[in-house]
PDB file of N, CA and C in Angstrom:
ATOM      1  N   UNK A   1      97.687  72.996 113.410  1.00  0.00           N
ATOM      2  CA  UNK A   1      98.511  71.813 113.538  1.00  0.00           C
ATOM      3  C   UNK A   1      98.802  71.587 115.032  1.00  0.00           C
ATOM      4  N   UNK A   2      98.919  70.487 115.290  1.00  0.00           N
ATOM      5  CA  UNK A   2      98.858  70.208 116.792  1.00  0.00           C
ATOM      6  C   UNK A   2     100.031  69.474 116.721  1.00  0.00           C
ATOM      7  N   UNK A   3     100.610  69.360 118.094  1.00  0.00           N
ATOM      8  CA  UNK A   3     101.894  68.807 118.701  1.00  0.00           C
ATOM      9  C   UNK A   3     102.139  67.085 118.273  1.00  0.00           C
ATOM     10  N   UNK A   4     100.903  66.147 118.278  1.00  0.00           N
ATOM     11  CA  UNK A   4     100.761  64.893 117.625  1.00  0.00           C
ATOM     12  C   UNK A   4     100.778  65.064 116.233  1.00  0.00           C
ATOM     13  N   UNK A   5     100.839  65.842 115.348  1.00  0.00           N
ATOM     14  CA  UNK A   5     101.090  65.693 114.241  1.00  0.00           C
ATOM     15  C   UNK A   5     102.599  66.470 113.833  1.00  0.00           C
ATOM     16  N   UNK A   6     103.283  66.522 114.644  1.00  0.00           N
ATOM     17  CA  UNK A   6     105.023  66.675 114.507  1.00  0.00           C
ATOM     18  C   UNK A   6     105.395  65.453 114.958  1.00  0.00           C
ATOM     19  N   UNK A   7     105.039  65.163 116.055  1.00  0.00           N
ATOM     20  CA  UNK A   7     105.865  64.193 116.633  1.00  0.00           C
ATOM     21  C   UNK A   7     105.707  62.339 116.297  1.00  0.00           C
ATOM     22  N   UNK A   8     106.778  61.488 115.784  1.00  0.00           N
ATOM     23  CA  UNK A   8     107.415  60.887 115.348  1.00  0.00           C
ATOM     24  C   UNK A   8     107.767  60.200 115.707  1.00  0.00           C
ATOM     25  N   UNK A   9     107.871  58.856 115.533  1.00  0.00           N
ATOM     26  CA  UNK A   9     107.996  57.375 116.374  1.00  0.00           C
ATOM     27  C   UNK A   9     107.158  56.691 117.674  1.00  0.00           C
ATOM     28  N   UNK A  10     107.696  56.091 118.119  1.00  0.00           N
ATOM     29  CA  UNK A  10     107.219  55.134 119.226  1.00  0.00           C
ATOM     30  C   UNK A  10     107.128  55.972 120.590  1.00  0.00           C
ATOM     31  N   UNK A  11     106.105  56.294 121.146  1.00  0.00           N
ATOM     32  CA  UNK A  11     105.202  56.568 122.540  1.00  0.00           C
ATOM     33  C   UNK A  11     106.446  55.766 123.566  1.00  0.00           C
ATOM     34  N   UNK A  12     107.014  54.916 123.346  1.00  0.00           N
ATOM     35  CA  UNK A  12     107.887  54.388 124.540  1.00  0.00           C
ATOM     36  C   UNK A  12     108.929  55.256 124.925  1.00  0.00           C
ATOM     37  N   UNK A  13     109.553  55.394 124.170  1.00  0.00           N
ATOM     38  CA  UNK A  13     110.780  56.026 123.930  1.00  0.00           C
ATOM     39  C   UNK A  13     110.410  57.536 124.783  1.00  0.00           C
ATOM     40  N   UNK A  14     109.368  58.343 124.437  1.00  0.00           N
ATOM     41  CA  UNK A  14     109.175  59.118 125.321  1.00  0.00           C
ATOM     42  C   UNK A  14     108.818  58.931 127.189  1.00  0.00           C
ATOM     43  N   UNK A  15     108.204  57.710 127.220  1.00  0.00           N
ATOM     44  CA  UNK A  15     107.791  57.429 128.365  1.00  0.00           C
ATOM     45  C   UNK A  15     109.278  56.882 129.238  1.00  0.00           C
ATOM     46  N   UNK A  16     110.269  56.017 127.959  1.00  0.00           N
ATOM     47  CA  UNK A  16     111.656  55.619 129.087  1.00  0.00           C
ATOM     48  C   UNK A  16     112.057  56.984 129.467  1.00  0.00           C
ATOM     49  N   UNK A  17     112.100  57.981 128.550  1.00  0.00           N
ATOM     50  CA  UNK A  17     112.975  59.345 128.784  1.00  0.00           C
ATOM     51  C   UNK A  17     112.449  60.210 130.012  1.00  0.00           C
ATOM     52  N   UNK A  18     111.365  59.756 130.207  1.00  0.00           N
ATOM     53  CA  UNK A  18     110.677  60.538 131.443  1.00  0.00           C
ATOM     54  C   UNK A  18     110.897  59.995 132.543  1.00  0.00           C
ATOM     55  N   UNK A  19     110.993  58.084 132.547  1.00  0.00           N
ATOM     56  CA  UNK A  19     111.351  57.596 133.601  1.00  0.00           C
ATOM     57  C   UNK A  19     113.288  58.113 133.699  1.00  0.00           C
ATOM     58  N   UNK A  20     113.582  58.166 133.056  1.00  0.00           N
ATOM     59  CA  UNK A  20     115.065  58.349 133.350  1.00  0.00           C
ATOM     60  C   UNK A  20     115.233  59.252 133.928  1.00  0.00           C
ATOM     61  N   UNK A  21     114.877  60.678 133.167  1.00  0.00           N
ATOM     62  CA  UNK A  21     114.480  61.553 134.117  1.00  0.00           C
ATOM     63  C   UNK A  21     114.520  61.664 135.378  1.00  0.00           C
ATOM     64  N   UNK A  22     112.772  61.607 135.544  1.00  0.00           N
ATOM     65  CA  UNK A  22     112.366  61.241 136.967  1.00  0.00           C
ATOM     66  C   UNK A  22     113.075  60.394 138.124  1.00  0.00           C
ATOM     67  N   UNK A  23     113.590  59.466 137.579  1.00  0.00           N
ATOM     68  CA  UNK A  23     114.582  58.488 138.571  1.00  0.00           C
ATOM     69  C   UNK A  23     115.823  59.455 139.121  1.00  0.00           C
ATOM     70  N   UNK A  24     116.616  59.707 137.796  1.00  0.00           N
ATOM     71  CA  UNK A  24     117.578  61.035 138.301  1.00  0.00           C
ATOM     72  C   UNK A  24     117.168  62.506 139.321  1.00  0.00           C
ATOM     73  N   UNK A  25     116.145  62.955 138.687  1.00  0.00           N
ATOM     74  CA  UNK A  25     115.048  63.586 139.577  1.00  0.00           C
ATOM     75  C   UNK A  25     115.275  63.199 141.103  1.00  0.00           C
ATOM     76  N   UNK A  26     114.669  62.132 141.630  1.00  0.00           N
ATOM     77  CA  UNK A  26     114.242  61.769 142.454  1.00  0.00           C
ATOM     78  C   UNK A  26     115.984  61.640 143.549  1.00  0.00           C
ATOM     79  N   UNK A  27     116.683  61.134 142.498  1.00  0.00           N
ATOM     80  CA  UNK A  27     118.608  60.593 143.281  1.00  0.00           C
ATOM     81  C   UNK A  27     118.644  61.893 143.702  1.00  0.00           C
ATOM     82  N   UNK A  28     118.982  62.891 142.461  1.00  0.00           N
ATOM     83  CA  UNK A  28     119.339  63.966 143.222  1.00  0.00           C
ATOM     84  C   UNK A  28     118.389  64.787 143.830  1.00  0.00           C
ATOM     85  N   UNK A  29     117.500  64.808 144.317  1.00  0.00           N
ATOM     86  CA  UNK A  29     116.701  65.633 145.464  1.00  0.00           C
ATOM     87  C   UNK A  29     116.809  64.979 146.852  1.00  0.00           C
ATOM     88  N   UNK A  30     117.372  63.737 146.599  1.00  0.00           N
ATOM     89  CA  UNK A  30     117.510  63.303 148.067  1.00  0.00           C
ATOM     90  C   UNK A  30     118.863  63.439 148.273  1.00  0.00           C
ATOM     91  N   UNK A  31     119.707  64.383 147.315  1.00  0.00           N
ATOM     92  CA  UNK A  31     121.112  64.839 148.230  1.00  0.00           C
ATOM     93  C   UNK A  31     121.924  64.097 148.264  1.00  0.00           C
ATOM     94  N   UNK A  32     121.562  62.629 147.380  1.00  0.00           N
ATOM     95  CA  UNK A  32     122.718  61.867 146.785  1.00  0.00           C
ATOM     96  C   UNK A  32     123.252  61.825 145.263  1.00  0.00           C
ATOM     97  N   UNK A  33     123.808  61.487 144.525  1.00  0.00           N
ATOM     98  CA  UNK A  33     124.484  61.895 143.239  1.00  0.00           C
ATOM     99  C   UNK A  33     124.982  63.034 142.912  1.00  0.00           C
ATOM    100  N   UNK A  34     125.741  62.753 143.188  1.00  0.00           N
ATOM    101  CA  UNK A  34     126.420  64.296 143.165  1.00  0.00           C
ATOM    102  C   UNK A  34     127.580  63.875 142.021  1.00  0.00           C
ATOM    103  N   UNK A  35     127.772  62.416 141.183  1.00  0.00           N
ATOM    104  CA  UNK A  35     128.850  61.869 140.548  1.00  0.00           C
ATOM    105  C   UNK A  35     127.765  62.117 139.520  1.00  0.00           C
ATOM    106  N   UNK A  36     126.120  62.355 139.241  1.00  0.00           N
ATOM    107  CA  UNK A  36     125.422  62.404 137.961  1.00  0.00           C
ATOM    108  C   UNK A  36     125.591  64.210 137.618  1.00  0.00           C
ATOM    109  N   UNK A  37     126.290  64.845 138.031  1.00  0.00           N
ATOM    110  CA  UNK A  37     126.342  66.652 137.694  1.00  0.00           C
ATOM    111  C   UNK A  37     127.195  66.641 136.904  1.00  0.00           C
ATOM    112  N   UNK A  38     127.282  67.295 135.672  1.00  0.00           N
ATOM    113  CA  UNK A  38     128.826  67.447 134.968  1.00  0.00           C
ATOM    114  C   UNK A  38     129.529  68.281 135.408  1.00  0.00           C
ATOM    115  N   UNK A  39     130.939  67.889 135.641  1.00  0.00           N
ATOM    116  CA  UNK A  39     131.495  69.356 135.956  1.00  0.00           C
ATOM    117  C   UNK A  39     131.698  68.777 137.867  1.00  0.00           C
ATOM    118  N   UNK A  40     131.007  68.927 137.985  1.00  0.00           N
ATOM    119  CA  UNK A  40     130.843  68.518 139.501  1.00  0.00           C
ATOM    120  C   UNK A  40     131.876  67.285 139.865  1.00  0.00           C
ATOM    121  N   UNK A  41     131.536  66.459 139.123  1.00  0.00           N
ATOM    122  CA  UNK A  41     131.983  64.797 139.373  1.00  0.00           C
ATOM    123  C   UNK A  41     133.355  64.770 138.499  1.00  0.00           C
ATOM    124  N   UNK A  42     134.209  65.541 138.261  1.00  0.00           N
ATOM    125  CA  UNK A  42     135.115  65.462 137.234  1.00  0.00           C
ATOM    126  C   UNK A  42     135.986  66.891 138.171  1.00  0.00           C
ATOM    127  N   UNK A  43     135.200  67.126 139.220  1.00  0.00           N
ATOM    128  CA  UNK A  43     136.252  68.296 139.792  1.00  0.00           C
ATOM    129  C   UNK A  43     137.355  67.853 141.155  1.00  0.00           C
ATOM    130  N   UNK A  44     138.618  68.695 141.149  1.00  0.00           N
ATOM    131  CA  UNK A  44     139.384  68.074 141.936  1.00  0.00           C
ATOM    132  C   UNK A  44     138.797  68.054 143.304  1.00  0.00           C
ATOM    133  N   UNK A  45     139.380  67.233 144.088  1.00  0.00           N
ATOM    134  CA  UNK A  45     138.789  67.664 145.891  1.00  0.00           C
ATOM    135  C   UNK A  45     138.716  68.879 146.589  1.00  0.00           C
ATOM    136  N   UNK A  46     139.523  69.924 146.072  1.00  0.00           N
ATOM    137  CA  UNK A  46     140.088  70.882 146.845  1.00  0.00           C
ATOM    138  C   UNK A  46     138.900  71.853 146.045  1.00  0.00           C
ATOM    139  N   UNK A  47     138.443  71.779 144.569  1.00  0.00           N
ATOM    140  CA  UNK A  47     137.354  72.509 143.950  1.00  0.00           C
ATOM    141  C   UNK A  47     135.913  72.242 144.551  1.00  0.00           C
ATOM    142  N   UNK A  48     135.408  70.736 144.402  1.00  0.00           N
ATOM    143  CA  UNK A  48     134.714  69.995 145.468  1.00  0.00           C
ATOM    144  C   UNK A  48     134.040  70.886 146.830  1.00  0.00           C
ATOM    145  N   UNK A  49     134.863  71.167 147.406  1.00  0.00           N
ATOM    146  CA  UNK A  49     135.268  71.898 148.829  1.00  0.00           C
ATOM    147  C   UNK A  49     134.289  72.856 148.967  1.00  0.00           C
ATOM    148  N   UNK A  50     134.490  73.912 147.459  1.00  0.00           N
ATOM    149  CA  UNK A  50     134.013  74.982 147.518  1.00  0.00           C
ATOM    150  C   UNK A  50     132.229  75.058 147.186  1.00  0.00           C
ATOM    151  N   UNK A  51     131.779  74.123 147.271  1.00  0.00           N
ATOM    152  CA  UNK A  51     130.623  73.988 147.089  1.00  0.00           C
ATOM    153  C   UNK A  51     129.564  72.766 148.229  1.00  0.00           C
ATOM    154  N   UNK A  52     128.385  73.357 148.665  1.00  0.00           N
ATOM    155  CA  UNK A  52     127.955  72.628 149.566  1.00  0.00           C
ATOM    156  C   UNK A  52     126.520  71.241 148.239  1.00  0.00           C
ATOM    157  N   UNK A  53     127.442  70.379 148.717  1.00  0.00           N
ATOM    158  CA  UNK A  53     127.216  69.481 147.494  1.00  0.00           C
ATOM    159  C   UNK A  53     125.016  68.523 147.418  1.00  0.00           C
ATOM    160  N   UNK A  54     125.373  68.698 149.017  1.00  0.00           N
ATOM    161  CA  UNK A  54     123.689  68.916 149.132  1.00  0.00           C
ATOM    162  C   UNK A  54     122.640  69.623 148.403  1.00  0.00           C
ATOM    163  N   UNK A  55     123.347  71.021 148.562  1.00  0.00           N
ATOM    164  CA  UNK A  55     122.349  72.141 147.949  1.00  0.00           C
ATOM    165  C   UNK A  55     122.528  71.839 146.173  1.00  0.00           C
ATOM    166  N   UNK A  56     123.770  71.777 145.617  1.00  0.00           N
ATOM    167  CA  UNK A  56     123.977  71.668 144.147  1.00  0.00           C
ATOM    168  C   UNK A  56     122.893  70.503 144.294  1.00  0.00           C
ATOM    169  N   UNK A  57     123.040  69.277 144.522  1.00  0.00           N
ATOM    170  CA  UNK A  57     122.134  68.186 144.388  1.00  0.00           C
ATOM    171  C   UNK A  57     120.622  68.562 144.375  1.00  0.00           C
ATOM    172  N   UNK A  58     120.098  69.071 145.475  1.00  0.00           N
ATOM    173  CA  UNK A  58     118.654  70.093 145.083  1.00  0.00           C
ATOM    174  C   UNK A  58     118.669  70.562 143.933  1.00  0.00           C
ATOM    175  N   UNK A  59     119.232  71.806 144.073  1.00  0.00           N
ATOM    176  CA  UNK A  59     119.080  72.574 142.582  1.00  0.00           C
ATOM    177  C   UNK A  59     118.864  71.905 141.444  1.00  0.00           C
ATOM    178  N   UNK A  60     120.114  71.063 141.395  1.00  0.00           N
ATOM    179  CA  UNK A  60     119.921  70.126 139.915  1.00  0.00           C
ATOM    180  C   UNK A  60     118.623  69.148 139.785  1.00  0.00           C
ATOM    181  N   UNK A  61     118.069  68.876 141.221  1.00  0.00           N
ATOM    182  CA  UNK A  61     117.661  67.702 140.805  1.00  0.00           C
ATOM    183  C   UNK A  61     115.770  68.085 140.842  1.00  0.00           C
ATOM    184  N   UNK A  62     115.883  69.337 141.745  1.00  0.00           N
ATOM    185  CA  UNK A  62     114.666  70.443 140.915  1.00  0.00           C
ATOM    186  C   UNK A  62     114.009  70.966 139.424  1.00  0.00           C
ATOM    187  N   UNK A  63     115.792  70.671 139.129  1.00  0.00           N
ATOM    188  CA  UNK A  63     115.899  71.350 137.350  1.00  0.00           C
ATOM    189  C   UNK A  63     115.476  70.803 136.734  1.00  0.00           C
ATOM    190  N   UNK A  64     115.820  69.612 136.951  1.00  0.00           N
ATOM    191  CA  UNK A  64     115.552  68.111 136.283  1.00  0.00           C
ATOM    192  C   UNK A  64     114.246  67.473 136.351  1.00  0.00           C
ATOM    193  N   UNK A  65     113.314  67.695 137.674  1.00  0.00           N
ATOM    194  CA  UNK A  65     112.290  67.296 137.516  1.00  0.00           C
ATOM    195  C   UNK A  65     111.155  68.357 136.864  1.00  0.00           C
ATOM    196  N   UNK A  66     111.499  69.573 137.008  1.00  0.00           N
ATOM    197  CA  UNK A  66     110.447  70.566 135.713  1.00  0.00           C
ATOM    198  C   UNK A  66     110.620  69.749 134.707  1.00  0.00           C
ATOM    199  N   UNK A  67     112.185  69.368 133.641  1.00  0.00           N
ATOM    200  CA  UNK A  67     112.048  69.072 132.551  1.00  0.00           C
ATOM    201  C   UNK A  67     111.275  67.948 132.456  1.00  0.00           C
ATOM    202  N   UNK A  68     111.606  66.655 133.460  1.00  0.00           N
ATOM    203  CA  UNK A  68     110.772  65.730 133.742  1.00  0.00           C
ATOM    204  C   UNK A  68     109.060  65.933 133.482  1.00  0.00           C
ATOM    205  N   UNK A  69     108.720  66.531 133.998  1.00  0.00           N
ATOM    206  CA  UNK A  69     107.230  67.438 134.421  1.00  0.00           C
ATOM    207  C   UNK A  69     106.731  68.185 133.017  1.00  0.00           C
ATOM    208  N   UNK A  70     107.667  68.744 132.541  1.00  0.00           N
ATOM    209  CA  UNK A  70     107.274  68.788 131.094  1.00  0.00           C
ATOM    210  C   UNK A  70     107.316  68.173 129.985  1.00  0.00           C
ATOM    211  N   UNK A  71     108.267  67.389 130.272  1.00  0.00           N
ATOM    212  CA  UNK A  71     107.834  66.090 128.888  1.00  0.00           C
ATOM    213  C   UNK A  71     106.780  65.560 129.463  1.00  0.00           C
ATOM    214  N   UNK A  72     106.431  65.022 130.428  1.00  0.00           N
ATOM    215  CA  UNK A  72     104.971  64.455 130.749  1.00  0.00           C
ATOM    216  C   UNK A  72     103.847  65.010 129.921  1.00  0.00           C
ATOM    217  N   UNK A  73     104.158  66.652 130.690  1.00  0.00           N
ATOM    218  CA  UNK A  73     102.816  67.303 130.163  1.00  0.00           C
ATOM    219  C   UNK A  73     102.798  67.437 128.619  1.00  0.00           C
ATOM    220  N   UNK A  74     103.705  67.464 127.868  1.00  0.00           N
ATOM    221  CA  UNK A  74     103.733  67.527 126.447  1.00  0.00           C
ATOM    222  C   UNK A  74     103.307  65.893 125.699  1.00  0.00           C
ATOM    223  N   UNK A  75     103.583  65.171 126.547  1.00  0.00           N
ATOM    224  CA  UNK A  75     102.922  63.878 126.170  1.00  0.00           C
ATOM    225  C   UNK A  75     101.456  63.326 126.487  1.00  0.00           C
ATOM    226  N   UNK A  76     101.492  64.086 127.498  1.00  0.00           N
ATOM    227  CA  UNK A  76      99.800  63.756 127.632  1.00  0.00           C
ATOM    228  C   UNK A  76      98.785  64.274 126.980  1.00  0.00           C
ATOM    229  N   UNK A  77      99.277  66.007 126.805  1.00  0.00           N
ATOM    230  CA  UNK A  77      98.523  66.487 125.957  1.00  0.00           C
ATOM    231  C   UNK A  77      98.944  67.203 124.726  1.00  0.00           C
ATOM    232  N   UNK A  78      99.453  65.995 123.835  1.00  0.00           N
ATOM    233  CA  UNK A  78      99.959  66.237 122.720  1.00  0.00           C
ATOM    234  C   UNK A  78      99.006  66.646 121.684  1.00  0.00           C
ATOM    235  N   UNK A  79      97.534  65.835 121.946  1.00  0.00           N
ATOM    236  CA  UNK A  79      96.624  66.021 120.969  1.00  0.00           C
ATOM    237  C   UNK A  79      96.188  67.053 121.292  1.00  0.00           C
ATOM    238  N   UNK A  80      95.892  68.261 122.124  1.00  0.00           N
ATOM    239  CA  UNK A  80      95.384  69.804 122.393  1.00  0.00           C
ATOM    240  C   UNK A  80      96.304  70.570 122.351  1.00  0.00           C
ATOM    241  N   UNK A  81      97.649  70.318 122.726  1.00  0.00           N
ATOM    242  CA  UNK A  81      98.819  71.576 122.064  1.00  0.00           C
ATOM    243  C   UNK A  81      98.810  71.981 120.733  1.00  0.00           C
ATOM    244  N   UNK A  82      99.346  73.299 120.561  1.00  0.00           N
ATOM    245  CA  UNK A  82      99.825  73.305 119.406  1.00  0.00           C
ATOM    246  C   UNK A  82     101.255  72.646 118.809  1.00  0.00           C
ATOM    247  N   UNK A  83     101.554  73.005 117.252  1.00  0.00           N
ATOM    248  CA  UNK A  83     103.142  72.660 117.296  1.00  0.00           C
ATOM    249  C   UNK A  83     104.064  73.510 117.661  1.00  0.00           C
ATOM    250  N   UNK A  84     103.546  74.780 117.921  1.00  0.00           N
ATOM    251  CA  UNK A  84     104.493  76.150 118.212  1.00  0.00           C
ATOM    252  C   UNK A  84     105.233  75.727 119.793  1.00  0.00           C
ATOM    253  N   UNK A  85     104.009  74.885 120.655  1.00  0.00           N
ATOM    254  CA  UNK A  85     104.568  74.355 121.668  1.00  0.00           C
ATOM    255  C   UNK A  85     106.065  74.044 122.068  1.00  0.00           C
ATOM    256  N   UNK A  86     106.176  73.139 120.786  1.00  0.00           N
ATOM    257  CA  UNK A  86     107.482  72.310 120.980  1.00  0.00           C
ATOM    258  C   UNK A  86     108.567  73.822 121.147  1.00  0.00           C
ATOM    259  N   UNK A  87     108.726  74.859 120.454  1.00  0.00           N
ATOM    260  CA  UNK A  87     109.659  76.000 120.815  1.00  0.00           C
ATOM    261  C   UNK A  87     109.183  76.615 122.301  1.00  0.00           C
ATOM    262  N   UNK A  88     108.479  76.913 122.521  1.00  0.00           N
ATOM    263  CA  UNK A  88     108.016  77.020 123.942  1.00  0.00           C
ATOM    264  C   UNK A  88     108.714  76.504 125.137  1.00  0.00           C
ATOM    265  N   UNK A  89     108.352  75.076 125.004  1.00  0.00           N
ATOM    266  CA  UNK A  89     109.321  73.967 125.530  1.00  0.00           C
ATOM    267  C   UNK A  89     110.695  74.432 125.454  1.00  0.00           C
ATOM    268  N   UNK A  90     111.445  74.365 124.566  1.00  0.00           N
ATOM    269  CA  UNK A  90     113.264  74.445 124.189  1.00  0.00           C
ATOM    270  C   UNK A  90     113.272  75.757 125.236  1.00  0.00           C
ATOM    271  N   UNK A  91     112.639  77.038 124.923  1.00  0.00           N
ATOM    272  CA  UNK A  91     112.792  77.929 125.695  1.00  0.00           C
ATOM    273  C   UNK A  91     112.965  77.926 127.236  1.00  0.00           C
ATOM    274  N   UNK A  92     111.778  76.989 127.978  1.00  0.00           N
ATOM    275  CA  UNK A  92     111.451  76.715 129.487  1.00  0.00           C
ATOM    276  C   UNK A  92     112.924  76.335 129.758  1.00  0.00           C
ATOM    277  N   UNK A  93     113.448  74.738 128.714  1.00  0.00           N
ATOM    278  CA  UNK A  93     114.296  74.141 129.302  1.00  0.00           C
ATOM    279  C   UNK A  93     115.552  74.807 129.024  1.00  0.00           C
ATOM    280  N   UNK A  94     115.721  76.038 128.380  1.00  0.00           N
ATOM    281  CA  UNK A  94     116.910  76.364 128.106  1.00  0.00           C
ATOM    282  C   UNK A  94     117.062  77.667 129.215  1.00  0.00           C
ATOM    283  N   UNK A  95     115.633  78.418 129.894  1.00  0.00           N
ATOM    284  CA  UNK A  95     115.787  79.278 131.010  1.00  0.00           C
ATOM    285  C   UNK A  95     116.090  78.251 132.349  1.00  0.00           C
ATOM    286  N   UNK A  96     115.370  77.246 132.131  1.00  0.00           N
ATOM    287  CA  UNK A  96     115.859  76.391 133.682  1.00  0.00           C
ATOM    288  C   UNK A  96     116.884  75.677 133.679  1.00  0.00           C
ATOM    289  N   UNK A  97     117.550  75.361 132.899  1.00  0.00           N
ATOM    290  CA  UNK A  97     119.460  74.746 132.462  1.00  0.00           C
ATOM    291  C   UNK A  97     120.071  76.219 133.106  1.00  0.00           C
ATOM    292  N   UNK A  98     119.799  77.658 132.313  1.00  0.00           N
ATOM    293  CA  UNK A  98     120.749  79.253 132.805  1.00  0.00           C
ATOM    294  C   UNK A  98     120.357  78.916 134.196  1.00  0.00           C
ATOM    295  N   UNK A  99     118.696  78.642 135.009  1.00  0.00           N
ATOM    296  CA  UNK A  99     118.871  79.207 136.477  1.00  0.00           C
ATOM    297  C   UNK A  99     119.274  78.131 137.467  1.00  0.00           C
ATOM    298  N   UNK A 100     119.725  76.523 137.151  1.00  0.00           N
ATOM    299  CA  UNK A 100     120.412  75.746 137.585  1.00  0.00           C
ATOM    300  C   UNK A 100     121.832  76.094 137.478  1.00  0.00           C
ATOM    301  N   UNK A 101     121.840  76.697 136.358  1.00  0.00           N
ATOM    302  CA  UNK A 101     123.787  77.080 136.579  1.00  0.00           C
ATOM    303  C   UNK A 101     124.113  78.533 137.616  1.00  0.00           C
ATOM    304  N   UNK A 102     123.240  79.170 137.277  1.00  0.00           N
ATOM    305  CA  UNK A 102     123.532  80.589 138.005  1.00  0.00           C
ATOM    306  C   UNK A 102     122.948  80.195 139.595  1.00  0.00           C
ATOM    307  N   UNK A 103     122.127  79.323 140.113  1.00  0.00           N
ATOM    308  CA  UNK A 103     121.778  79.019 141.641  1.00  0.00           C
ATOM    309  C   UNK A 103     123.291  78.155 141.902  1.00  0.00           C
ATOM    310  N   UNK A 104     123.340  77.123 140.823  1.00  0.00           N
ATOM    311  CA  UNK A 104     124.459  76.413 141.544  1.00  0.00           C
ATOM    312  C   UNK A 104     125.483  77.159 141.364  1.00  0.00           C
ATOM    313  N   UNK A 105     126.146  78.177 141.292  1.00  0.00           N
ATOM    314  CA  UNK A 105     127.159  78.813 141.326  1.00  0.00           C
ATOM    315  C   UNK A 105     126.976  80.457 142.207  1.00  0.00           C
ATOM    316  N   UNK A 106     125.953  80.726 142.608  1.00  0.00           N
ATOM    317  CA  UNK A 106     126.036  81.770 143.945  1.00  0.00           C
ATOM    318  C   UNK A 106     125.341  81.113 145.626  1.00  0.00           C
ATOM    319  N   UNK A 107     124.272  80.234 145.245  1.00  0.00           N
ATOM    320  CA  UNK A 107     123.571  79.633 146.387  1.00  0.00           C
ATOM    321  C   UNK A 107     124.375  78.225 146.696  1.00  0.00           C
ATOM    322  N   UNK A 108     125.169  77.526 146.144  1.00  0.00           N
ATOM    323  CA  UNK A 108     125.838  76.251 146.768  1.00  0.00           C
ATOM    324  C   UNK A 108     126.877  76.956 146.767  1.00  0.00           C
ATOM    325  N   UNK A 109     127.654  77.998 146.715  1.00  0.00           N
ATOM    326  CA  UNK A 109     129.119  78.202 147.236  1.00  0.00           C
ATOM    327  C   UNK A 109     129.355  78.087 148.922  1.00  0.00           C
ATOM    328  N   UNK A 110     130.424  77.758 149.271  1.00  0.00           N
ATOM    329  CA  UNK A 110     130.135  77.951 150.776  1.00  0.00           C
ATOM    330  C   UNK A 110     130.663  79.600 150.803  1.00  0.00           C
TER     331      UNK A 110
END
């Protein structure tokens, strides 16, 4: 069984989710949005402080473009994957969500 025979609905819907992505991707690697981080944008000034908001912006916006980078690749080659893939996937994005939180919390501290 291959990855096109799980997957379900309209080809667009994957392609907006990649542009959304990617667009976010792209904000935060250039060291602006720092109001799209959760947690980040909801913290007081004086918490703010303690973090060099450049580097969080990298990190995240690194994180973000693997996942980016892998929905691509899972869409392009949906018809040669398997379906075991799709857990594969959850795994990548659930180790690169832990090493975006653990970089942004020892490498952006000042």
């Amino acid at each position: 069984m291959k990855l096109a025979d799980i997957s379900h609905g309209p080809d667009w819907v994957v392609w907006a989710g990649f542009a959304v992505l990617a667009v976010i991707s792209v904000i935060l690697i250039s060291g602006h949005g720092g109001f799209l981080i959760s947690g980040y944008n909801t913290a007081s000034k004086k918490e703010k402080e303690k973090y060099n908001e450049k580097k969080l912006c990298k990190i995240t916006g690194f994180g973000m473009a693997f996942i980016a980078a892998l929905v691509l690749f899972m869409k392009l080659f949906e018809d040669v994957l398997p379906a075991g893939f799709a857990y594969a996937a959850l795994g990548m994005i659930l180790v690169d969500c832990l090493l975006m939180g653990v970089l942004g919390n020892t490498i952006c501290k000042r």
